[in-house]
Protein backbone atom coordinates (compact mmCIF):
# COMPACT_ATOMS: atom_id res chain seq x y z
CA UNK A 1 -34.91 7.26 28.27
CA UNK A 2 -35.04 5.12 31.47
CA UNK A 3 -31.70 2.84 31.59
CA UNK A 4 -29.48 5.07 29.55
CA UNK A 5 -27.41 7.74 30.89
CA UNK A 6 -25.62 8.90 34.03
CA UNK A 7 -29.23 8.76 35.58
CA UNK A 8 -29.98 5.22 35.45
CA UNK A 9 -30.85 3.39 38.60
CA UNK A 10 -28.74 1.30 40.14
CA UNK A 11 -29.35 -2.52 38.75
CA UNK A 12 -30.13 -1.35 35.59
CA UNK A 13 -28.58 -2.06 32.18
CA UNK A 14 -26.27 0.24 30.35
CA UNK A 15 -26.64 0.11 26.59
CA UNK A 16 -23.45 -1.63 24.78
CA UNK A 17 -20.98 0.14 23.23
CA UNK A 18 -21.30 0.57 19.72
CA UNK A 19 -20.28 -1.91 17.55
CA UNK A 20 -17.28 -0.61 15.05
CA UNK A 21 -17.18 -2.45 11.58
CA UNK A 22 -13.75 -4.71 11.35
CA UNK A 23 -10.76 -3.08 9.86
CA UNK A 24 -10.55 -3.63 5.88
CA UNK A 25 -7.83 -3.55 3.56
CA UNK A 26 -6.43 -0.59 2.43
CA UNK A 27 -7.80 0.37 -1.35
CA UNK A 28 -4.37 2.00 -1.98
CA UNK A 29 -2.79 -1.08 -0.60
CA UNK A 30 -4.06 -3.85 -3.43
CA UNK A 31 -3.55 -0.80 -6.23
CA UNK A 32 0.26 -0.84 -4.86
CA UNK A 33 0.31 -4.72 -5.26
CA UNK A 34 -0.92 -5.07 -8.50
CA UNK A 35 0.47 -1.98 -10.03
CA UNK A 36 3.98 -3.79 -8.44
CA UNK A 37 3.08 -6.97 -10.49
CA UNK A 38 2.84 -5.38 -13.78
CA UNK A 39 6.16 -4.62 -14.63
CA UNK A 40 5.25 -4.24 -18.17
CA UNK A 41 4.12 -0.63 -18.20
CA UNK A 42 6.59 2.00 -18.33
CA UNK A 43 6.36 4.27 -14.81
CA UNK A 44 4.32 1.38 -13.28
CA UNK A 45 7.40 1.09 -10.66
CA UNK A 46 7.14 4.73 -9.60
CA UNK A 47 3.08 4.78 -8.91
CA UNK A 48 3.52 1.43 -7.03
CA UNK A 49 5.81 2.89 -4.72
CA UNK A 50 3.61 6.38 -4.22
CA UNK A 51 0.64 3.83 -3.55
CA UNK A 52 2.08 1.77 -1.34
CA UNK A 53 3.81 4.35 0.54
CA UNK A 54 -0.07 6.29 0.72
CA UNK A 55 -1.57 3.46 2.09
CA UNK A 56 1.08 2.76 4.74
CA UNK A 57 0.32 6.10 5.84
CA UNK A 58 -3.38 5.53 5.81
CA UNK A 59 -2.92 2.31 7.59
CA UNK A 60 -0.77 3.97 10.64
CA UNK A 61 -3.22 6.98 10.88
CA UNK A 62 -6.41 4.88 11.12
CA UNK A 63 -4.99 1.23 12.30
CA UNK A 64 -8.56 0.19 13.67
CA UNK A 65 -10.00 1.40 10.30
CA UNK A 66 -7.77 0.09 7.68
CA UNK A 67 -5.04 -3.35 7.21
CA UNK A 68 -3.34 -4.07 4.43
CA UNK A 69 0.74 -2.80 5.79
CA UNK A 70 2.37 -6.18 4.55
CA UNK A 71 0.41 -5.82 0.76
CA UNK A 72 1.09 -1.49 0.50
CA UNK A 73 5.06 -2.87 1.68
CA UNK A 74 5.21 -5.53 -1.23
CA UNK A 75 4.21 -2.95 -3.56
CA UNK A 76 7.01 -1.01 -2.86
CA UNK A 77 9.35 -3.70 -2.96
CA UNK A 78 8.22 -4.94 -6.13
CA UNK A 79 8.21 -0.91 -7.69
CA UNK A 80 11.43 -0.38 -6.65
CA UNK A 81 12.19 -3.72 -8.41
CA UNK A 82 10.69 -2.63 -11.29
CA UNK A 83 12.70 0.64 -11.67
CA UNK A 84 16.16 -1.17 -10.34
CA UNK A 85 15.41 -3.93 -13.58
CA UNK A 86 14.78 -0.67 -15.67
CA UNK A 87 17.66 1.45 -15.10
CA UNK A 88 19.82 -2.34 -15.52
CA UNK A 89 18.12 -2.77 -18.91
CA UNK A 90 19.14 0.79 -19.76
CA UNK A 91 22.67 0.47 -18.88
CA UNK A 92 23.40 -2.70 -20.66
CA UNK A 93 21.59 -1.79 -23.65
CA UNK A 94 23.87 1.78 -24.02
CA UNK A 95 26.93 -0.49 -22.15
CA UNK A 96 26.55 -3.12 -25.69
CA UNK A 97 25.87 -0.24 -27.95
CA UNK A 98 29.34 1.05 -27.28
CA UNK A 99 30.73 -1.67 -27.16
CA UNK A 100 29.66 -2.51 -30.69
CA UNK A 101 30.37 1.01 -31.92
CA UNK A 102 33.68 0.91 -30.77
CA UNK A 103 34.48 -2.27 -32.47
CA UNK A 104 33.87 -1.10 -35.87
């Protein structure tokens, strides 16, 4: 092809680079977020943190592919939340049970 290559004459163009698509947001990411903001489900806490801490990963290996670090994070945050508020229920519930048994 005349233009392209190490062979090109001088004063003529060199093709541009090829374009790369913009960086998107990590699929694991937005499951980590909204897995984190149901806190209803039991063991929701536990796969928002294994999602987020996936797509962190992802994110780092590929950062020209794949965004998303500050969603997969909140995830975590908010799964970690979710088991801390669990184990808390648990306690006080057994912490009033014998409390009351021991009244009797």
């Amino acid at each position: 092809m005349p233009g392209y290559g190490p062979s090109a004459p001088f004063g003529q163009p060199w093709p541009a680079p090829p374009m790369m698509a913009p960086p998107v947001t990590h699929p694991l990411a937005i499951v980590a977020l909204v897995i984190g903001c149901i806190q209803c489900i039991p063991g929701s806490g536990i796969a928002a943190i294994a999602c987020g801490f996936i797509a962190r990963s992802g994110i780092r290996r590929e950062p020209y592919r794949y965004t998303g670090d500050t969603l997969a994070l909140v995830g975590i945050v908010l799964g970690a939340l979710h088991i801390a508020l669990g184990l808390f229920y648990v306690i006080g519930v057994l912490a009033l049970g014998l409390i009351g048994a021991a009244a009797h």
